[in-house]
Protein backbone atom coordinates (compact mmCIF):
# COMPACT_ATOMS: atom_id res chain seq x y z
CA UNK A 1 -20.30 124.12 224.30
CA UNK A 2 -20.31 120.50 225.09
CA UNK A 3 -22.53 120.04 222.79
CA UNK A 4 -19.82 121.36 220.24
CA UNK A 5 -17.59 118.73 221.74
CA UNK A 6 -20.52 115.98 221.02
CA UNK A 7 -20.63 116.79 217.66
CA UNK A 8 -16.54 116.51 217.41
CA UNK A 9 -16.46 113.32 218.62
CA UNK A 10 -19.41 112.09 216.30
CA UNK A 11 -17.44 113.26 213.47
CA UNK A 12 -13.84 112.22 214.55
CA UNK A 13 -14.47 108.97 215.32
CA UNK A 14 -15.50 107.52 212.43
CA UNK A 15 -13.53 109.59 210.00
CA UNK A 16 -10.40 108.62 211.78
CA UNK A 17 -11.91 104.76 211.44
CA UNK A 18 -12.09 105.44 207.63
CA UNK A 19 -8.85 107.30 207.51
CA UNK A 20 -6.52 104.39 209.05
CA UNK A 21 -9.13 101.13 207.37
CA UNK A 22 -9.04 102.97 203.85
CA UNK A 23 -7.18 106.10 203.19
CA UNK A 24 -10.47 107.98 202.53
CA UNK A 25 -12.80 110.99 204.50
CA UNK A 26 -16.21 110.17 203.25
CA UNK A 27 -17.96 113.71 202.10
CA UNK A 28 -21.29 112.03 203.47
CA UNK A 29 -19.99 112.22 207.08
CA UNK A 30 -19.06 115.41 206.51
CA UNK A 31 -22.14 116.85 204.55
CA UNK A 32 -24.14 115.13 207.59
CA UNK A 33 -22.11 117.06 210.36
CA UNK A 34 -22.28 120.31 208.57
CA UNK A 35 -26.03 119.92 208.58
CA UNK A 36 -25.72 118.88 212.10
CA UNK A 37 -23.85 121.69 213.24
CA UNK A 38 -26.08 124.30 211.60
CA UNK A 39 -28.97 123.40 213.65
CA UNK A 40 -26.59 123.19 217.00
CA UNK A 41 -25.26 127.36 216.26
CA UNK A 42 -29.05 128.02 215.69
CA UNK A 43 -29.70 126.15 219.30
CA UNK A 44 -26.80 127.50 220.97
CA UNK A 45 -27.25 131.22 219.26
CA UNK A 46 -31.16 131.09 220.41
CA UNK A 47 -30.46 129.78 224.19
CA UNK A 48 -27.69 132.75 223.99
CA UNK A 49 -25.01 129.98 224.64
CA UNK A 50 -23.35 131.26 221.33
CA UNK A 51 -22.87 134.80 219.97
CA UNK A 52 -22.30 135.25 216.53
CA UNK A 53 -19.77 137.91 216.03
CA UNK A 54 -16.41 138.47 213.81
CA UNK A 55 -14.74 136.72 215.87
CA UNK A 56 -15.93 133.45 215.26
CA UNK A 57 -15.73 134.50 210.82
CA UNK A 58 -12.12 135.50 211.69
CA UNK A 59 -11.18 131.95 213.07
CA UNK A 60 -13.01 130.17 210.21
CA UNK A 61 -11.36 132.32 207.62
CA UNK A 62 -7.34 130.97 208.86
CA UNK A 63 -8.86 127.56 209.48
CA UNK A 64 -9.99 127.76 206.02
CA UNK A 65 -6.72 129.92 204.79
CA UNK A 66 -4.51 127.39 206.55
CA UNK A 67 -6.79 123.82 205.22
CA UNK A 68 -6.45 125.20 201.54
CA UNK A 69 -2.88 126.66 201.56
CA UNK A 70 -1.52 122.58 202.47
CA UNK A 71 -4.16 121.28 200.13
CA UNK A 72 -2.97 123.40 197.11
CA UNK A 73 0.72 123.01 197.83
CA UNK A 74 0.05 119.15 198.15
CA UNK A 75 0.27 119.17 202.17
CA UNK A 76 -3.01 117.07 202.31
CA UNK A 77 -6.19 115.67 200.54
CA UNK A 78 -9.15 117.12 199.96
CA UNK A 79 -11.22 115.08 202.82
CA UNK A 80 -8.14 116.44 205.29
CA UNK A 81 -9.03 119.74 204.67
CA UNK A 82 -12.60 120.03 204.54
CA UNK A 83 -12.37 117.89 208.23
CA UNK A 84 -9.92 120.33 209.28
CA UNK A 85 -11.87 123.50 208.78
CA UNK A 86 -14.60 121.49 209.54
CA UNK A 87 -13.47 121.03 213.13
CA UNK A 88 -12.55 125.04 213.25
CA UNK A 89 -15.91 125.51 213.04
CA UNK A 90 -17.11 123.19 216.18
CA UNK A 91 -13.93 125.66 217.89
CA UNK A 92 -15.55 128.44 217.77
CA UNK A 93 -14.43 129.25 221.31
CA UNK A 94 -11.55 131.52 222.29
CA UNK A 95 -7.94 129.99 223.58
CA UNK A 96 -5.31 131.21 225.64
CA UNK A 97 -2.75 132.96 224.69
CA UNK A 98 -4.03 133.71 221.34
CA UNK A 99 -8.25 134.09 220.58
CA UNK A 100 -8.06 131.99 217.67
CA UNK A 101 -8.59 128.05 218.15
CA UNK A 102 -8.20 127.41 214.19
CA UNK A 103 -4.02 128.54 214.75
CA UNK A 104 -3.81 125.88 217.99
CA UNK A 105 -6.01 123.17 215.87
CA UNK A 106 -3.43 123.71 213.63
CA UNK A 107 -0.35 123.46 215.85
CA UNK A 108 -1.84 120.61 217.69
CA UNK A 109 -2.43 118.56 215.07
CA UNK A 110 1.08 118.57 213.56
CA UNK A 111 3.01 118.59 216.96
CA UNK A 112 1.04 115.67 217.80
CA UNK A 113 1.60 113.78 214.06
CA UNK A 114 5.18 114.89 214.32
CA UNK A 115 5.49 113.14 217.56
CA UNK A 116 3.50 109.79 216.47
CA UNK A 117 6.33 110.24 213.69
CA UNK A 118 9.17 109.96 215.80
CA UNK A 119 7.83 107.06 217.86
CA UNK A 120 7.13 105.03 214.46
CA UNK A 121 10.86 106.15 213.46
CA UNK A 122 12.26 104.92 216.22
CA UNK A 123 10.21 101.35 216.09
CA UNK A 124 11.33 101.20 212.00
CA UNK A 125 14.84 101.73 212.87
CA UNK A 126 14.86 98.91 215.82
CA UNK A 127 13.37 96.63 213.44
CA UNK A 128 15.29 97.43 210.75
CA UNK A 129 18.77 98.76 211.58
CA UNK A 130 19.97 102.33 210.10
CA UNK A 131 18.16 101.60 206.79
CA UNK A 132 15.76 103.83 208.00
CA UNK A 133 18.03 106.66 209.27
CA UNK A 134 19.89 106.71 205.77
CA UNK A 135 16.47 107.66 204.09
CA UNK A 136 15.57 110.40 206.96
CA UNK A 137 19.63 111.88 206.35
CA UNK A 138 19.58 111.62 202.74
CA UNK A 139 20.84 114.15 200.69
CA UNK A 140 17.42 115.66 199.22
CA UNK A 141 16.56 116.01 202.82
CA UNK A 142 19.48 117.43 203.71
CA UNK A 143 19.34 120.07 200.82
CA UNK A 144 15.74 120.87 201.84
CA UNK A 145 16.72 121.81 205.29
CA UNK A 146 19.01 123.98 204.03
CA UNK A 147 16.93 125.89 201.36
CA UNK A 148 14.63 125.96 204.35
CA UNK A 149 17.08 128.01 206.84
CA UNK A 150 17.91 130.56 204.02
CA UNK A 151 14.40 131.41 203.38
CA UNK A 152 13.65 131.28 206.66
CA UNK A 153 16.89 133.56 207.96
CA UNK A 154 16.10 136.15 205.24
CA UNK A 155 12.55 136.43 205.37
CA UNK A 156 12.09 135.64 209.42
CA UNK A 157 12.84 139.13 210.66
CA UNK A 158 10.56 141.08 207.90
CA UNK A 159 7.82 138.77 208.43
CA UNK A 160 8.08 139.48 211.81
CA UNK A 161 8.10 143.55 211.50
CA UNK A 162 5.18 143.54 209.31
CA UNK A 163 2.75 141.06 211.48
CA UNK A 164 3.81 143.24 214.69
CA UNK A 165 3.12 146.76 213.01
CA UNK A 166 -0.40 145.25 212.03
CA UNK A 167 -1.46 143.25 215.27
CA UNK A 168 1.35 144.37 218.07
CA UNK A 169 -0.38 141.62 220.40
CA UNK A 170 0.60 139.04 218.47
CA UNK A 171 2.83 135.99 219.39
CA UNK A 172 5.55 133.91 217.64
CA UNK A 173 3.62 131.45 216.48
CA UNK A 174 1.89 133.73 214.02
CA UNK A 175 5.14 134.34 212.35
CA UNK A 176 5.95 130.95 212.54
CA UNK A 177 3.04 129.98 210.63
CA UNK A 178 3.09 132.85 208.25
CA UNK A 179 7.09 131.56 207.37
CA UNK A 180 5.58 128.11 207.39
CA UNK A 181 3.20 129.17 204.41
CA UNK A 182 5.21 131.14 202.43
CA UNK A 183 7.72 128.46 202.43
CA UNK A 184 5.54 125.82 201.49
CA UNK A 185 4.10 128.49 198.49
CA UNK A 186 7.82 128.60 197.63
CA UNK A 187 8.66 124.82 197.55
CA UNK A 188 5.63 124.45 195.39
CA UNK A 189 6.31 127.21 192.87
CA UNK A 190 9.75 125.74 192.54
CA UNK A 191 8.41 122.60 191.86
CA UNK A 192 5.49 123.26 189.78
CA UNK A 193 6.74 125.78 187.42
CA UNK A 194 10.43 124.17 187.40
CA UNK A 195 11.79 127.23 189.02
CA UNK A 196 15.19 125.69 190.18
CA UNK A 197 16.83 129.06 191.68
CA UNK A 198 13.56 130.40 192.72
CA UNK A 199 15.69 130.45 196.20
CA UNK A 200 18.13 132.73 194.88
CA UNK A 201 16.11 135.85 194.66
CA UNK A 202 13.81 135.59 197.40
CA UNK A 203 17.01 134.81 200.10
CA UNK A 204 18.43 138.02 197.98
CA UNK A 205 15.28 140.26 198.59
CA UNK A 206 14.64 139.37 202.35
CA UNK A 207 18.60 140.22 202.88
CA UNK A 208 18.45 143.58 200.60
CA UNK A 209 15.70 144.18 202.60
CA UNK A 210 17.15 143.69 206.07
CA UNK A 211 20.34 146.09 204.99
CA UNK A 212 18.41 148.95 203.74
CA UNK A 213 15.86 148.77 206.81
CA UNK A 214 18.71 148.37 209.26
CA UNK A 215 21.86 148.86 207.95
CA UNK A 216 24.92 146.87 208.60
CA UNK A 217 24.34 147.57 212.22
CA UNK A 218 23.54 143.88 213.55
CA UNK A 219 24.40 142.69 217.25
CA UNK A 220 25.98 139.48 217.80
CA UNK A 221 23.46 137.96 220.08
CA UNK A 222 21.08 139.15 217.42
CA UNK A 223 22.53 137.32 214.90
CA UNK A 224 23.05 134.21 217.44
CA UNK A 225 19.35 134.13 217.95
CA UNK A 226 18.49 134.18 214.02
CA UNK A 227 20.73 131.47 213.19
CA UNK A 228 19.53 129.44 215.82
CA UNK A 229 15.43 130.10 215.22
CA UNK A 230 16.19 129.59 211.59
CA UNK A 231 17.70 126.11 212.55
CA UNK A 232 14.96 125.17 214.98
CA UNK A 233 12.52 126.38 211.95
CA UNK A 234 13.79 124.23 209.02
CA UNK A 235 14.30 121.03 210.87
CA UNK A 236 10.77 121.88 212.04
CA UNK A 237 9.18 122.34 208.52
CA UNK A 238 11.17 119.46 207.48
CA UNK A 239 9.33 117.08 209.42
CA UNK A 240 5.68 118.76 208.66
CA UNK A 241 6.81 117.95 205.12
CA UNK A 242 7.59 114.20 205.85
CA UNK A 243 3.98 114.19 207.13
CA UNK A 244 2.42 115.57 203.62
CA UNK A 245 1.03 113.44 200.87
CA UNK A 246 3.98 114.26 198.20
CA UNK A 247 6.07 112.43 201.14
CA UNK A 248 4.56 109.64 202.20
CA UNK A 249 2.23 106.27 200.64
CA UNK A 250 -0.68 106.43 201.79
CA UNK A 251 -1.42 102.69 200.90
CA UNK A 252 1.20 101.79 203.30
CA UNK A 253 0.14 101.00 207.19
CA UNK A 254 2.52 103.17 208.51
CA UNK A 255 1.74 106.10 206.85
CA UNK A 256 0.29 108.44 209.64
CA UNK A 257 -3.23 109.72 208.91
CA UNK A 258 -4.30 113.35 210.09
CA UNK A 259 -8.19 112.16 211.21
CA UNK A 260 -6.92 110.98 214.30
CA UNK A 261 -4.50 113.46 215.26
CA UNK A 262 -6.59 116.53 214.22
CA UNK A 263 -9.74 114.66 216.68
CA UNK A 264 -7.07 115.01 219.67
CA UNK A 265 -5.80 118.20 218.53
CA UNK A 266 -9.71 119.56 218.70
CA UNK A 267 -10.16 117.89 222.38
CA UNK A 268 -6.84 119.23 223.42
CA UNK A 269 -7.00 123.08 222.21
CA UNK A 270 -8.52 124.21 225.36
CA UNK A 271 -5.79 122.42 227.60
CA UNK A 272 -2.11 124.15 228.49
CA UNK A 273 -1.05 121.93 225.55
CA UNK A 274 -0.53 124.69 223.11
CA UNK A 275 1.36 126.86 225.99
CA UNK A 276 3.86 124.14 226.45
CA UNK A 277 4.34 124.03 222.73
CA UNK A 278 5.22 127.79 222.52
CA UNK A 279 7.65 127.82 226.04
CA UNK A 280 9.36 124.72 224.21
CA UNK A 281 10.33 126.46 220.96
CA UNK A 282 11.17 129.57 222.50
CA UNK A 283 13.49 128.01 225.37
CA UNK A 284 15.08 126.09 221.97
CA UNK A 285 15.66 129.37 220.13
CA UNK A 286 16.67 131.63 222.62
């Protein structure tokens, strides 16, 4: 598989060079690794180093579900996605705890961004006082967090009950992601078809759901643990969204490119990296 690595590298490096010197993934580096990577699965596939199986079309398909959901809902360019499943392909390897490396590309990536985030917060707001605090606190954001934790509180537990009936394996972070998505498809159906109390009726159906699945019959640690999850979530989502096109310049310096972040995502996934991740949000929301 270091070969697979090889080929990472040749593409990472200079897309994240063109990423941070001009805003831009150029399609030739990426037609070019494509090509390149279809003669490395035949090599690896005929030396038995690489089995083909549905495992491998599985990963690709989320990689690819994931790259186009952000791209549509104006999470990312064009050349972010096509790098992104790009790189899910030269995964094709299995992680720990969960067999899919697209999901920790994924995670990696934006833990990683969100982090490079903070630092460059933190530098903007030595240099320039609270100005830039008073733009992170500002009332839009504010009211986005909070449309945020009343999707998320509604819809959390029945997202959760229908990925566990289908896969009963499955960990947190697939319902994470799943609420991730359908709250992005929300924002952006709010936004695009002027849907102003779009909100209104999903927060009612996820809570009509809840009472006739359950009944009134809710524990108070129960409801501790939702509130707190569904806190942890929106601030969470919130800062994913800073990272996104619709938020940012991209002709300014600072803005933080995904190139770079998504190459040391790809060299991370098969480090305890995405473990820590997952013990850190649950010790936070339990």
């Amino acid at each position: 598989m270091l070969l697979l690595y090889a080929i990472i590298l040749g593409i990472g490096i200079p897309s994240t060079y063109t990423d941070i010197r001009f805003q831009k993934i150029r399609n030739i580096h990426l037609l070019i690794t494509l090509g390149i990577t279809s003669l490395a699965y035949t090599y690896l596939t005929l030396t038995n180093q690489l089995t083909i199986n549905w495992h491998l079309f599985v990963n690709l398909f989320i990689g690819l579900s994931l790259a186009l959901t952000l791209y549509f809902t104006n999470g990312w360019g064009a050349g972010d996605a096509k790098l992104f499943t790009l790189f899910c392909l030269l995964l094709p390897g299995q992680t720990s705890p969960i067999p899919f490396s697209s999901i920790v590309l994924f995670v990696n990536t934006f833990i990683l961004a969100l982090f490079l985030l903070i630092i460059l917060s933190i530098r903007d707001t030595l240099h320039y006082g609270l100005t830039p605090l008073k733009k992170i606190c500002s009332a839009q954001t504010i009211f986005q967090i909070m449309n945020s934790f009343c999707i998320i509180f509604s819809l959390n537990w029945l997202i959760q009950k229908a990925i566990y009936s289908i896969f009963p394996q499955a960990t947190s972070i697939f319902s994470i992601i799943t609420l991730f998505v359908i709250t992005r498809i929300i924002f952006w159906a709010k936004k695009t078809f002027h849907l102003r109390f779009l909100i209104i009726p999903v927060v009612l159906f996820g809570l009509t759901a809840r009472l006739l699945s359950r009944g009134l019959i809710v524990s108070g640690n129960e409801i501790i643990t939702q509130l707190k999850t569904s806190i942890v979530y929106a601030f969470l989502f919130q800062g994913i969204s800073s990272l996104t096109i619709t938020q940012r310049q991209k002709n300014q310096p600072e803005a933080i490119p995904f190139a770079p972040v998504m190459l040391l995502g790809s060299l991370l996934t098969q480090t305890n990296m995405f473990q820590w991740i997952l013990a850190f949000f649950k010790n936070l929301t339990h």
